[in-house]
C-alpha atoms as a PDB file:
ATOM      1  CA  UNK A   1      75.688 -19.225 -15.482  1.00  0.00           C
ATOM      2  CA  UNK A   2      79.346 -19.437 -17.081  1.00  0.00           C
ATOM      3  CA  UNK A   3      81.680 -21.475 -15.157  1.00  0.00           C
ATOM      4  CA  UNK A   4      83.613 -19.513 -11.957  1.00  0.00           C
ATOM      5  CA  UNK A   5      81.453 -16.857 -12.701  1.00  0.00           C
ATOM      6  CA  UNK A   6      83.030 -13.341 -11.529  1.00  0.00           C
ATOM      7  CA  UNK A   7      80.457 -11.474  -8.842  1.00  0.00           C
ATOM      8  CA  UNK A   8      82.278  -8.270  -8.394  1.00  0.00           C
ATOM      9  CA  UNK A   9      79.462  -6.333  -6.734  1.00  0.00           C
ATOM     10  CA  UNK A  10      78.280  -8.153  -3.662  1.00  0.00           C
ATOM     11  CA  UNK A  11      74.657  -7.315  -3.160  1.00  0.00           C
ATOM     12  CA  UNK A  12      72.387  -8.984  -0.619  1.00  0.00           C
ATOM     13  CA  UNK A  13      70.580 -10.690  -4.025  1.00  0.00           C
ATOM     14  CA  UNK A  14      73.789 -11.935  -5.144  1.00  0.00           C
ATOM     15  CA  UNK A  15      75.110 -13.268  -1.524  1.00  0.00           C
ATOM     16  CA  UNK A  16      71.904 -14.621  -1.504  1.00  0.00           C
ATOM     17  CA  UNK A  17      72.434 -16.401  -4.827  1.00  0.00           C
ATOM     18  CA  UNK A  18      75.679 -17.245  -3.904  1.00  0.00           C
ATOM     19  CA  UNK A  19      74.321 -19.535  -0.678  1.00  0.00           C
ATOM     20  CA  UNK A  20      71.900 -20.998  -3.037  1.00  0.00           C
ATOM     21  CA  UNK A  21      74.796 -22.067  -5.351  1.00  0.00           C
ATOM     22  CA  UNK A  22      76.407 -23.529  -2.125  1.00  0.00           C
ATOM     23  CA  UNK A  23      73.410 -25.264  -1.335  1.00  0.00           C
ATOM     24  CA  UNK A  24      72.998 -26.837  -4.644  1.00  0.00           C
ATOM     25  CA  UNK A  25      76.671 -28.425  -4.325  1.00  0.00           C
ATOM     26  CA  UNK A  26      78.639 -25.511  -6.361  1.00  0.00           C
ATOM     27  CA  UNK A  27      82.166 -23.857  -5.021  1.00  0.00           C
ATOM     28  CA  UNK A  28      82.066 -20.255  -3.922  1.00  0.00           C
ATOM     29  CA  UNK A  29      85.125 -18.652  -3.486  1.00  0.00           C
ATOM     30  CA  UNK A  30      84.770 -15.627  -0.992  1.00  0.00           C
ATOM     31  CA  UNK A  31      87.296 -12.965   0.598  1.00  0.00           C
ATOM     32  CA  UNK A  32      87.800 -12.970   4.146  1.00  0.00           C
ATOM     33  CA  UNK A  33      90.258 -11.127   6.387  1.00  0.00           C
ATOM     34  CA  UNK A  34      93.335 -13.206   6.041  1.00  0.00           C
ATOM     35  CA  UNK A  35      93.160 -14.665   2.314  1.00  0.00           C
ATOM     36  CA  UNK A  36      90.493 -15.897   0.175  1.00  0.00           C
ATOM     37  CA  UNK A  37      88.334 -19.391   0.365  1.00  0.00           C
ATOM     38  CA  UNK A  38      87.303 -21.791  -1.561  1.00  0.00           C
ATOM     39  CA  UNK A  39      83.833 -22.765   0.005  1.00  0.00           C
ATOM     40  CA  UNK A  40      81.413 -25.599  -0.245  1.00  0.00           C
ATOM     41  CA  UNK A  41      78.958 -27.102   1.923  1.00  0.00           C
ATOM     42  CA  UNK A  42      80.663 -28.979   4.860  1.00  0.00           C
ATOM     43  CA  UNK A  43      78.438 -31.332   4.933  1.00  0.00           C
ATOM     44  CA  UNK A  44      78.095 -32.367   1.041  1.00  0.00           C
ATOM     45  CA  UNK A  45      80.730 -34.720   0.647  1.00  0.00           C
ATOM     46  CA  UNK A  46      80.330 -34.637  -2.869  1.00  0.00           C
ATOM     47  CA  UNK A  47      80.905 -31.046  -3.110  1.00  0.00           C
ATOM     48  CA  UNK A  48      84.008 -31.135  -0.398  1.00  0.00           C
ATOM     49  CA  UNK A  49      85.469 -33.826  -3.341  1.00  0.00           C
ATOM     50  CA  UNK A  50      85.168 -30.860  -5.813  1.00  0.00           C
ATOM     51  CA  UNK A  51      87.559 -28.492  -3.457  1.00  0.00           C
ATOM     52  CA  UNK A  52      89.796 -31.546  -3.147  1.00  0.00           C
ATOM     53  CA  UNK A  53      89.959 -31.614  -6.973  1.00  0.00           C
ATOM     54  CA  UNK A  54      89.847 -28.399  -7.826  1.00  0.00           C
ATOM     55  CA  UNK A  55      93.051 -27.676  -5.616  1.00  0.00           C
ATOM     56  CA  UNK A  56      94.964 -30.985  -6.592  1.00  0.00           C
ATOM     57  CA  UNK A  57      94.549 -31.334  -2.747  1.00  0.00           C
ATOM     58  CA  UNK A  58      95.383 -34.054  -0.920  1.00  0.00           C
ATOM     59  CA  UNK A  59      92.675 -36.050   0.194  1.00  0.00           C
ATOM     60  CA  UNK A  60      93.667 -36.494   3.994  1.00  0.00           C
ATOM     61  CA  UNK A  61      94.358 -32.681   4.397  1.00  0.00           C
ATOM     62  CA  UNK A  62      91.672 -31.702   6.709  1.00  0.00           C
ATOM     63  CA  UNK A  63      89.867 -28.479   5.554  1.00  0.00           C
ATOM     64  CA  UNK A  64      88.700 -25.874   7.898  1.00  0.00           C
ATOM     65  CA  UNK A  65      84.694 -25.073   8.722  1.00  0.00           C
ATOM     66  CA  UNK A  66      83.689 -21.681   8.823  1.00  0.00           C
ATOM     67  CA  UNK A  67      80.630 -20.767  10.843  1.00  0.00           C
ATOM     68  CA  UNK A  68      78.832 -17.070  11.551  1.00  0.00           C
ATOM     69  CA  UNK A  69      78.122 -17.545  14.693  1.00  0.00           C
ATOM     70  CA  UNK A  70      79.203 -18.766  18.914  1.00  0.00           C
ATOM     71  CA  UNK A  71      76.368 -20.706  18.949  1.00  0.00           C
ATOM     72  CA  UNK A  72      77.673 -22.744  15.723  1.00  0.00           C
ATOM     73  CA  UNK A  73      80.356 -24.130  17.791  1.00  0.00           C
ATOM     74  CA  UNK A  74      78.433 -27.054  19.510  1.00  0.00           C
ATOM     75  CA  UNK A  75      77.210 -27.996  16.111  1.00  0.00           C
ATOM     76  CA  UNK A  76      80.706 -29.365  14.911  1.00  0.00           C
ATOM     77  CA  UNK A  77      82.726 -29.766  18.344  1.00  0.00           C
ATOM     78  CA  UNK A  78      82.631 -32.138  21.464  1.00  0.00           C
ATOM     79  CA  UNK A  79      84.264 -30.896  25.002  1.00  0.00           C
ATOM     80  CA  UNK A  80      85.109 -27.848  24.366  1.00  0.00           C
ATOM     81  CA  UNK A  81      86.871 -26.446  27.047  1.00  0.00           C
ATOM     82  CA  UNK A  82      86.961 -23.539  29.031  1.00  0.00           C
ATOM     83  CA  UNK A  83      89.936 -21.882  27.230  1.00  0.00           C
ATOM     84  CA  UNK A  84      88.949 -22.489  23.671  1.00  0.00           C
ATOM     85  CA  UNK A  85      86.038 -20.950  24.710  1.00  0.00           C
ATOM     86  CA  UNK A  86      87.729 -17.897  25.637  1.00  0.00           C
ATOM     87  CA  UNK A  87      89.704 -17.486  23.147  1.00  0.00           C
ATOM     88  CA  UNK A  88      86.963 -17.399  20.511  1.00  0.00           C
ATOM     89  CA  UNK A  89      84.794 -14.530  22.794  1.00  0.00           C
ATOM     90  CA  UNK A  90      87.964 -12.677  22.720  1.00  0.00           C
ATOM     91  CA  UNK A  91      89.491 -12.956  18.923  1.00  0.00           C
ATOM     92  CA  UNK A  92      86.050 -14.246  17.043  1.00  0.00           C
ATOM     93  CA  UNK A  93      85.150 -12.983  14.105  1.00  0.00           C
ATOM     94  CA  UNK A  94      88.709 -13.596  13.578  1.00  0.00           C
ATOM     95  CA  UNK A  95      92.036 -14.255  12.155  1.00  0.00           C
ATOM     96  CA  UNK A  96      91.935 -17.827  14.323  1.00  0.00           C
ATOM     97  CA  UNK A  97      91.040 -21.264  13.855  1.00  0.00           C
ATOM     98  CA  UNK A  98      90.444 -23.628  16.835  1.00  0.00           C
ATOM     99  CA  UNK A  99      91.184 -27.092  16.605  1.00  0.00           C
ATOM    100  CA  UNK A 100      88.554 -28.933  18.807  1.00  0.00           C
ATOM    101  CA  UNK A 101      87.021 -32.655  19.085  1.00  0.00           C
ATOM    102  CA  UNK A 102      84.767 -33.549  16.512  1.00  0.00           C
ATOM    103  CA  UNK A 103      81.179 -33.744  16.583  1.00  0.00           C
ATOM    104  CA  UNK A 104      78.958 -36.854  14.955  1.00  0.00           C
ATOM    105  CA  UNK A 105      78.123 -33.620  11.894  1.00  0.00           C
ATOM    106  CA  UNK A 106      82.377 -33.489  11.167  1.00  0.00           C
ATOM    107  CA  UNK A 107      82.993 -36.654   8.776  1.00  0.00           C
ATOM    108  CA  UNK A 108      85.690 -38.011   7.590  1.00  0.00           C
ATOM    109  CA  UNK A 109      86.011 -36.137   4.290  1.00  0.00           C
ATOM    110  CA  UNK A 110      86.124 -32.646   6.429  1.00  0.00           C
ATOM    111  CA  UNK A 111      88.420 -34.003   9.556  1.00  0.00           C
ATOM    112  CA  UNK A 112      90.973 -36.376   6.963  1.00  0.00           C
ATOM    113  CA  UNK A 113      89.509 -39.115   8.871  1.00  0.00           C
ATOM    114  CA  UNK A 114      91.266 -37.012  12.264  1.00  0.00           C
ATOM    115  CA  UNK A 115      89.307 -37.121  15.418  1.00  0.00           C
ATOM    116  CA  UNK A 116      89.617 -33.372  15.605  1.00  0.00           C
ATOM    117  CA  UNK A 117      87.584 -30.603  13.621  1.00  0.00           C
ATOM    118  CA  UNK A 118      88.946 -27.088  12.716  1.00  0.00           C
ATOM    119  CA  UNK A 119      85.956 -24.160  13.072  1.00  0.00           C
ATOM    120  CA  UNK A 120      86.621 -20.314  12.202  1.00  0.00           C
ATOM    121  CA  UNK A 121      84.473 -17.469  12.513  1.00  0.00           C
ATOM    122  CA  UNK A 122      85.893 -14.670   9.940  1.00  0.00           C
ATOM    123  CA  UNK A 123      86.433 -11.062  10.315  1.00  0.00           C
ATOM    124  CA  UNK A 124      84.730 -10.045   6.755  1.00  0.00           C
ATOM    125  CA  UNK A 125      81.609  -8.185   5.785  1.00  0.00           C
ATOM    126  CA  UNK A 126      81.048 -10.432   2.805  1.00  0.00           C
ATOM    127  CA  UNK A 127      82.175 -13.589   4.022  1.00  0.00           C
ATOM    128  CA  UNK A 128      79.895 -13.150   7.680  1.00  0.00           C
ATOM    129  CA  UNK A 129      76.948 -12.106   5.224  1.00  0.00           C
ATOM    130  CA  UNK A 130      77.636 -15.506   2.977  1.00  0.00           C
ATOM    131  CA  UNK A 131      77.364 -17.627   5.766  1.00  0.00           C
ATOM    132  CA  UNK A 132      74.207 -16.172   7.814  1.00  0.00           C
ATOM    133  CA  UNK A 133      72.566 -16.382   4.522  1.00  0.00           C
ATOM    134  CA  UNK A 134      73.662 -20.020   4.246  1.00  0.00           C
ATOM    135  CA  UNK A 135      72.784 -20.622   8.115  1.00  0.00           C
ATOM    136  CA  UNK A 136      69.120 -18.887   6.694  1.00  0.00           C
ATOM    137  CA  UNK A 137      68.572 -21.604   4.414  1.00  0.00           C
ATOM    138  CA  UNK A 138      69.397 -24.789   6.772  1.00  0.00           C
ATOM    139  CA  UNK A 139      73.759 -24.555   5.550  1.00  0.00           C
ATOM    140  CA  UNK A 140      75.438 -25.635   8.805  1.00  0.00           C
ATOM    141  CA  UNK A 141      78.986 -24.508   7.614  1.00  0.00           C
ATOM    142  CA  UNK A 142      81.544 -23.658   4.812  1.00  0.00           C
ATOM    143  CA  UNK A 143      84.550 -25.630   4.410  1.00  0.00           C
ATOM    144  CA  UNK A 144      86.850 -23.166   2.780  1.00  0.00           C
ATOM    145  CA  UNK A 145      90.633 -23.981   2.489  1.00  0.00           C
ATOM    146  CA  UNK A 146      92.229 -20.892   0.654  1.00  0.00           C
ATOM    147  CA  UNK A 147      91.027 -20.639  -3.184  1.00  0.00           C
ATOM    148  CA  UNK A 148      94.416 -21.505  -4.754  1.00  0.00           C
ATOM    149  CA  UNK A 149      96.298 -24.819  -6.273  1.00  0.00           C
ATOM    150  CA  UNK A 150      97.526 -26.728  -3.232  1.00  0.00           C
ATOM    151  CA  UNK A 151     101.185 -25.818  -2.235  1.00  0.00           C
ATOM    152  CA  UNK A 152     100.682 -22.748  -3.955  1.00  0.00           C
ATOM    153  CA  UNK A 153     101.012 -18.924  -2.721  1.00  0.00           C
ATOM    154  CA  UNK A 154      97.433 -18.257  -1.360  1.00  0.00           C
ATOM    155  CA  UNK A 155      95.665 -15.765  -2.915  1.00  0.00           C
ATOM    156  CA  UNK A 156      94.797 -12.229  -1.115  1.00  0.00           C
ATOM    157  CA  UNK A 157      92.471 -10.896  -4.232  1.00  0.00           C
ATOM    158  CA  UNK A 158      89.840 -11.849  -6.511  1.00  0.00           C
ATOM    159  CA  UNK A 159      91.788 -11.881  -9.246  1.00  0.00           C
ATOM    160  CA  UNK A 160      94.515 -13.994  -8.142  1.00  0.00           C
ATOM    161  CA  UNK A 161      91.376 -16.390  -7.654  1.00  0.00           C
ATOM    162  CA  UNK A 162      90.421 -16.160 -10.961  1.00  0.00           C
ATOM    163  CA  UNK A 163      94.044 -16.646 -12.226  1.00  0.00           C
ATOM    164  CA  UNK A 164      94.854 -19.659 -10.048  1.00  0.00           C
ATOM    165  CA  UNK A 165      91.282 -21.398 -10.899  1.00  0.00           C
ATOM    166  CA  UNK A 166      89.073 -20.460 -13.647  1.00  0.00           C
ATOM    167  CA  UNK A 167      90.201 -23.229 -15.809  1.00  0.00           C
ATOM    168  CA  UNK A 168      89.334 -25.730 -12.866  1.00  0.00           C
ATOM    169  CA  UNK A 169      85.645 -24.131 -12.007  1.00  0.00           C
ATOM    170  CA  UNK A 170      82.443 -25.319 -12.918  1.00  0.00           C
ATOM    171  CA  UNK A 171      79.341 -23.602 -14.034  1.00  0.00           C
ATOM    172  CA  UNK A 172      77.388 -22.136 -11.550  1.00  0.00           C
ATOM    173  CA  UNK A 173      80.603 -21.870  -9.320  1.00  0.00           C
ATOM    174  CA  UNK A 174      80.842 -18.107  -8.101  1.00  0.00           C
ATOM    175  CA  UNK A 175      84.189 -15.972  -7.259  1.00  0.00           C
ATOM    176  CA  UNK A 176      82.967 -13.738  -5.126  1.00  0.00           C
ATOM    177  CA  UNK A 177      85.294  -9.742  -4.833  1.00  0.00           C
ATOM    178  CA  UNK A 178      85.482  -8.172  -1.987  1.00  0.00           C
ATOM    179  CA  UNK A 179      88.936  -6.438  -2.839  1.00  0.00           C
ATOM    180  CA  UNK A 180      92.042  -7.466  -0.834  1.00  0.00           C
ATOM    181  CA  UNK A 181      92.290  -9.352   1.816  1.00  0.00           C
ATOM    182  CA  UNK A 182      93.515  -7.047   4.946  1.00  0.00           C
ATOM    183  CA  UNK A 183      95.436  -9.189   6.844  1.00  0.00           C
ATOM    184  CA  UNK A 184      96.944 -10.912   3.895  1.00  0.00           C
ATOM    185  CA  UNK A 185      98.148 -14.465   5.724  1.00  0.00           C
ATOM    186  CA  UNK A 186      96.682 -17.842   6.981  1.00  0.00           C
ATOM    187  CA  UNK A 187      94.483 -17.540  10.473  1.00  0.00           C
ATOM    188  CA  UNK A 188      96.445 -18.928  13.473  1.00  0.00           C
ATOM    189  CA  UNK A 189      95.623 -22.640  14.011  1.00  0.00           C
ATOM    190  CA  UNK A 190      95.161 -23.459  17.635  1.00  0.00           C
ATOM    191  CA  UNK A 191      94.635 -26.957  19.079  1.00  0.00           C
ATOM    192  CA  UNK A 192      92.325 -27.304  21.686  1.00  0.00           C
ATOM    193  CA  UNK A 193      92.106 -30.760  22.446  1.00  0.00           C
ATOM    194  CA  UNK A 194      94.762 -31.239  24.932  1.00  0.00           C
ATOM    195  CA  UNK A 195      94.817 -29.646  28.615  1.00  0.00           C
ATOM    196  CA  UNK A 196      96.747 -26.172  27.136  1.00  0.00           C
ATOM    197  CA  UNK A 197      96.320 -24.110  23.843  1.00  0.00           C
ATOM    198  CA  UNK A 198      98.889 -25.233  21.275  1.00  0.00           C
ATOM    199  CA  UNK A 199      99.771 -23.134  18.193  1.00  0.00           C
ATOM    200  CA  UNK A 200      99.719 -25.446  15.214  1.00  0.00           C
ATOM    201  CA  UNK A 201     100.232 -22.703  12.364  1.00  0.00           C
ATOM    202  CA  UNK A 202     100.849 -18.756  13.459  1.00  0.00           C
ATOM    203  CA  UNK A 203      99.446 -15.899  12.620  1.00  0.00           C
ATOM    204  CA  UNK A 204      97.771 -12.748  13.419  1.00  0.00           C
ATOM    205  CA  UNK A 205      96.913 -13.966  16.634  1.00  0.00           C
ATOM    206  CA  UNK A 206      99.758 -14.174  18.846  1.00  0.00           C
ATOM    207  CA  UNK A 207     101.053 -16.502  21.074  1.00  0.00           C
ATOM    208  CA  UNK A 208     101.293 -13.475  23.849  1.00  0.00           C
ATOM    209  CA  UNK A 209      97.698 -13.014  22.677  1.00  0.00           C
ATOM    210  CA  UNK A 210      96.923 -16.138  23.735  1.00  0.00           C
ATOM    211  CA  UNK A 211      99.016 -16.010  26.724  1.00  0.00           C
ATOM    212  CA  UNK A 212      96.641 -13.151  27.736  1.00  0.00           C
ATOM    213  CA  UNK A 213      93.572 -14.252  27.422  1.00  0.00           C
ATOM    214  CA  UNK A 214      93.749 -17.862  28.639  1.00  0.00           C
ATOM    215  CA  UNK A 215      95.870 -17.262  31.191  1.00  0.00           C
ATOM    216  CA  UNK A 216      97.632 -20.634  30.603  1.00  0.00           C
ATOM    217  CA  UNK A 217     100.975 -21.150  28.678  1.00  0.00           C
ATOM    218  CA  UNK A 218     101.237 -22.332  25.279  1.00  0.00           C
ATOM    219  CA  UNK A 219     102.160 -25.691  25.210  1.00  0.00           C
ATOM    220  CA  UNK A 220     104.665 -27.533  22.569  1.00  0.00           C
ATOM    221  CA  UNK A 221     103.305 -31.362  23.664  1.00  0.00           C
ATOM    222  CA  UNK A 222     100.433 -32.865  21.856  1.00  0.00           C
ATOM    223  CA  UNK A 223      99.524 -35.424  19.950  1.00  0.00           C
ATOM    224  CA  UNK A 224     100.388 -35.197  16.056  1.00  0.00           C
ATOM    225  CA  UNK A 225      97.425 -33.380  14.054  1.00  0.00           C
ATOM    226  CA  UNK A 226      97.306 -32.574  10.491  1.00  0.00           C
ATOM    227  CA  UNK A 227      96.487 -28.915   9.435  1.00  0.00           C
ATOM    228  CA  UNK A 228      96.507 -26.407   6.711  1.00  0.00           C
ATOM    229  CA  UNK A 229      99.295 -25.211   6.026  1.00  0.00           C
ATOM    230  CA  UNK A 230     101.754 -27.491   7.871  1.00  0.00           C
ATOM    231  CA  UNK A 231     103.452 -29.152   5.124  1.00  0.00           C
ATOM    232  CA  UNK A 232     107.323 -28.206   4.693  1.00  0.00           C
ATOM    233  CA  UNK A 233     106.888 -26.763   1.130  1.00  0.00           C
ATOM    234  CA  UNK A 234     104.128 -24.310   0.858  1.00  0.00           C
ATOM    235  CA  UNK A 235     103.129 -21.033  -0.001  1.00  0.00           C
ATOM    236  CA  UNK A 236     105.367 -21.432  -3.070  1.00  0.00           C
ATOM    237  CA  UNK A 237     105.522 -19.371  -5.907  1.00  0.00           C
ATOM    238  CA  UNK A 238     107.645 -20.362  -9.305  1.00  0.00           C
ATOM    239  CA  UNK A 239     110.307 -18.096  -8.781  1.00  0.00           C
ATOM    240  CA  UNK A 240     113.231 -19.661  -5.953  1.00  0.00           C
ATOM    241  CA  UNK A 241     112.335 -17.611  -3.192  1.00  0.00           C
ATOM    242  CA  UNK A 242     115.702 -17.040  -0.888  1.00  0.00           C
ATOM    243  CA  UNK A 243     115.867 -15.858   2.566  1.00  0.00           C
ATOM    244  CA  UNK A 244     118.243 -13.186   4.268  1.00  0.00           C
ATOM    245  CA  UNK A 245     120.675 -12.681   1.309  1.00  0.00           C
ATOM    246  CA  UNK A 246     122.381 -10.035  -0.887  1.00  0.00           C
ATOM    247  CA  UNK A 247     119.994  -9.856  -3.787  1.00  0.00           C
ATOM    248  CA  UNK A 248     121.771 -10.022  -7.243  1.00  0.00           C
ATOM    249  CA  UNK A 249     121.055  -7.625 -10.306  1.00  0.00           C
ATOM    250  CA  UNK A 250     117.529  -9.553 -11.838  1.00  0.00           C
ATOM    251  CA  UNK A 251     116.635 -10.627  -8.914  1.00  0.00           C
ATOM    252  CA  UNK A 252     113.023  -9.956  -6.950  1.00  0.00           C
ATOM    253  CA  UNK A 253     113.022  -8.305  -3.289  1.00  0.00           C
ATOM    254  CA  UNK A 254     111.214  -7.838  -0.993  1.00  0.00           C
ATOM    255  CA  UNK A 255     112.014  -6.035   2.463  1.00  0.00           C
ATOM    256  CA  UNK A 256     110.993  -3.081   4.764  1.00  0.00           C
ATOM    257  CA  UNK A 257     111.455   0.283   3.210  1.00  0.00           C
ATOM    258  CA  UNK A 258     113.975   0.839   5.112  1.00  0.00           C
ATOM    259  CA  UNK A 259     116.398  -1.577   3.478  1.00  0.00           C
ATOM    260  CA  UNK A 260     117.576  -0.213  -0.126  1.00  0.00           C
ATOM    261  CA  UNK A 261     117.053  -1.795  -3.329  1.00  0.00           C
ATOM    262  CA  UNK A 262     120.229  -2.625  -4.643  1.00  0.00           C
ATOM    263  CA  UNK A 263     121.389  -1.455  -8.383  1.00  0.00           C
ATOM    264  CA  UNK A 264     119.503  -3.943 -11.490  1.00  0.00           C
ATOM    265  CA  UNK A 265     117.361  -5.453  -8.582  1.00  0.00           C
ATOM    266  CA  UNK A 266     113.288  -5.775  -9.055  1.00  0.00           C
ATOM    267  CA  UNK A 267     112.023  -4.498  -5.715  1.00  0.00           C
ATOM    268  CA  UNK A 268     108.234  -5.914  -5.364  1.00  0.00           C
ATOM    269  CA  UNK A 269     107.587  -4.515  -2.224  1.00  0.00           C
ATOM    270  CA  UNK A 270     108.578  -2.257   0.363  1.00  0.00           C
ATOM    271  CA  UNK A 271     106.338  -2.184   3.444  1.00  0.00           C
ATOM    272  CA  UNK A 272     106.483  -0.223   6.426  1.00  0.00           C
ATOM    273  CA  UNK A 273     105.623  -2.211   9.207  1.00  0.00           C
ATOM    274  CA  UNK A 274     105.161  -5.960  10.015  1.00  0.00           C
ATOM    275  CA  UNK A 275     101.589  -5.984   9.124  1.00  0.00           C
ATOM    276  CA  UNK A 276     102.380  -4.254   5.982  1.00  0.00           C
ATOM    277  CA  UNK A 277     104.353  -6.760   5.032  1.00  0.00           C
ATOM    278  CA  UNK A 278     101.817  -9.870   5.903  1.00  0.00           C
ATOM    279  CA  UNK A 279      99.134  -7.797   3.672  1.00  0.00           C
ATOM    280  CA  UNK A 280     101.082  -7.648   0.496  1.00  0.00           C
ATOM    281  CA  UNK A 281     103.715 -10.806   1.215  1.00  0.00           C
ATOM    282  CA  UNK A 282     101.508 -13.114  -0.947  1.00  0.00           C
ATOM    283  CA  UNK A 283     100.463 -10.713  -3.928  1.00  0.00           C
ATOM    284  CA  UNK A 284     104.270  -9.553  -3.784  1.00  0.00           C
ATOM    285  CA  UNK A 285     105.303 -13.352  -4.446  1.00  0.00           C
ATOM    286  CA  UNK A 286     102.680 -13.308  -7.410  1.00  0.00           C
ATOM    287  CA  UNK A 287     104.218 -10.459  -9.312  1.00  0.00           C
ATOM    288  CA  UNK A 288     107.789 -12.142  -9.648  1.00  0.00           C
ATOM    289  CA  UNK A 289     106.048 -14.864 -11.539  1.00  0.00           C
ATOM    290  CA  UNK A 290     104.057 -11.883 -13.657  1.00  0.00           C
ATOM    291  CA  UNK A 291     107.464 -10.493 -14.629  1.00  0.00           C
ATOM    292  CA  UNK A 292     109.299 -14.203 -14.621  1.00  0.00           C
ATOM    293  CA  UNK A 293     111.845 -13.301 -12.197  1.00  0.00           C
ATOM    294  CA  UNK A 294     114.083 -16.722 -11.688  1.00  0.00           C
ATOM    295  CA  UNK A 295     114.787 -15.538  -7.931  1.00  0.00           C
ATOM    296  CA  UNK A 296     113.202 -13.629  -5.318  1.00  0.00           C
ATOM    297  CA  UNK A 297     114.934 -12.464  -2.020  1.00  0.00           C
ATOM    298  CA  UNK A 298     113.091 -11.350   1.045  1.00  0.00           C
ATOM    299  CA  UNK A 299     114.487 -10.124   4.074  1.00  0.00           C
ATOM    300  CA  UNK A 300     112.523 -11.286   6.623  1.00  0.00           C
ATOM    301  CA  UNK A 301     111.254  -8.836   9.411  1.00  0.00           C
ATOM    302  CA  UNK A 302     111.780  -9.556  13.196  1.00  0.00           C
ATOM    303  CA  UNK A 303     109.863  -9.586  16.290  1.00  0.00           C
ATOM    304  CA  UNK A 304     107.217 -11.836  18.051  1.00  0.00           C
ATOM    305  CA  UNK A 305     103.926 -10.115  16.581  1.00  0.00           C
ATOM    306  CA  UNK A 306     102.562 -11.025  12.983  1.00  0.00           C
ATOM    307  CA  UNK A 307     106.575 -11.282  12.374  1.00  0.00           C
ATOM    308  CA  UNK A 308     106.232 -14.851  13.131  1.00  0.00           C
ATOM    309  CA  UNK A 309     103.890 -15.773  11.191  1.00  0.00           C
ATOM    310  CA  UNK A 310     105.696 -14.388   8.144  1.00  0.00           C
ATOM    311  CA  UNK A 311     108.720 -15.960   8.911  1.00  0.00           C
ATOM    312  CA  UNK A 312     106.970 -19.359   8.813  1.00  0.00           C
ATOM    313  CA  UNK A 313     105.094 -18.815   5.550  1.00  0.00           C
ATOM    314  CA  UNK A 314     108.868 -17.870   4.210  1.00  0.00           C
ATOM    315  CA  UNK A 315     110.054 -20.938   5.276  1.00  0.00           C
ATOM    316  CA  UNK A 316     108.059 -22.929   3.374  1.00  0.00           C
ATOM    317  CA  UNK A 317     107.920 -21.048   0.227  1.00  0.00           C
ATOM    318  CA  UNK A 318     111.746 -21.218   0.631  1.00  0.00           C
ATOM    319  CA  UNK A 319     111.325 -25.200   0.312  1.00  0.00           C
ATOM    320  CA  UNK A 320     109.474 -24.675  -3.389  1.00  0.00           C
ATOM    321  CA  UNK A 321     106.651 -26.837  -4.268  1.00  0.00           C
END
């Protein structure tokens, strides 16, 4: 098996082999819902070192478990309460991660040495089948940040995989396709540990989702926890990315279709709606690197849905890396 080894036709034999590879300590990078992963046994800490390396990640950034299943929960969390509980009825499989207490089966290398543990259920055919066939074999979860270099724009398709990490893969590692990604940003990062649901990183899942199903307002106060996605520069491509501006002839842009493209200006997307624009943000951000465009301008979109989430990737990938 050649090293990052492209499966491009995901078969039950090859999921199967790809849960095998997990099992022996390899990386699998898989598609889910919001971008792709970069998975390894959760409880290998030799192959959790390999995502660490593999990324250029830094080693107390906690990495988030992915499990198949409810009942996977109490496996990996302590005290769960009540409204973490029905949040993931409501939104799991989903674009959400919870942020609970740690069980005794979260170490260190998983948590960043945190007392907390961060446990998603995704919405994707592939990356559910990958995981009950992991479960199948005695796997008790996937660590899977997304399958890019760290402060880097995450990657939405198998081939921005292979771009960002072939020359970083091993043999027997697997990149798994199951074409683009459909919600195209980060899941929404909610702590559960205090006494109120806390939104540590947005994203498909709302805070007026939240609102509505726990019946309990989102709270600001908590103690300081380290998640994905949190640092100030992130989700950076080359290119400068600036926000809210007149774009100027060479530039990159990227707004709603309803905002022109002004004369000698690159436009790299247009998308219709708010979602549109979280499902093609990321690959958008690729192609002014592809056509080494020094700026790129995006006009952010407004509102409290997915909007928010947007705005906050934009943000960071305004700081650079």
């Amino acid at each position: 098996m050649t090293a990052g080894q492209f499966l491009s036709h995901c078969s039950a034999d090859a999921l199967r082999q790809a849960a095998q590879q997990l099992k022996a300590g390899a990386l699998v990078a898989f598609p889910t819902e919001t971008v792709y992963g970069l998975g390894a046994d959760a409880t290998n800490p030799d192959s959790v070192a390999r995502i660490y390396a593999v990324k250029n990640r830094p080693a107390d950034h906690p990495l988030i478990v992915h499990v198949s299943d409810l009942s996977d929960l109490a496996e990996w969390a302590d005290d769960i309460p009540e409204f973490a509980i029905a949040l993931a009825r409501e939104y799991w499989p989903g674009p959400m991660t919870l942020i609970l207490k740690r069980s005794s089966l979260a170490q260190n290398f998983i948590t960043g040495g945190q007392n907390s543990v961060g446990i998603r259920i995704p919405n994707h055919p592939i990356a559910l089948a990958l995981l009950e066939e992991f479960k199948k074999i005695g796997g008790k979860g996937v660590a899977a940040p997304s399958a890019n270099r760290f402060g880097h724009v995450s990657p939405t398709t198998s081939d921005a995989v292979a771009e960002e990490l072939t020359e970083f893969l091993a043999t027997g590692d697997l990149i798994l396709d199951g074409g683009a990604s459909q919600v195209g940003v980060e899941s929404t990062i909610i702590d559960c540990t205090g006494e109120a649901p806390r939104i540590l990183r947005p994203g498909a899942i709302t805070e007026a989702m939240i609102v509505s199903t726990t019946k309990s307002v989102v709270t600001q106060e908590g103690e300081k926890i380290r998640v994905s996605g949190s640092l100030e520069n992130h989700y950076a491509p080359a290119a400068q990315v600036l926000l809210n501006i007149e774009p100027h002839s060479g530039d990159g842009f990227i707004a709603l279709s309803s905002i022109a493209t002004p004369a000698g200006v690159t436009r790299l997307a247009a998308p219709k709606s708010n979602e549109e624009f979280a499902q093609v943000l990321y690959e958008a951000l690729r192609s002014a690197d592809h056509k080494n465009l020094a700026r790129v301008v995006v006009h952010e979109p407004t509102g409290e849905d997915i909007a928010v989430a947007i705005r906050d990737r934009l943000k960071r990938a305004s700081q650079g890396r």
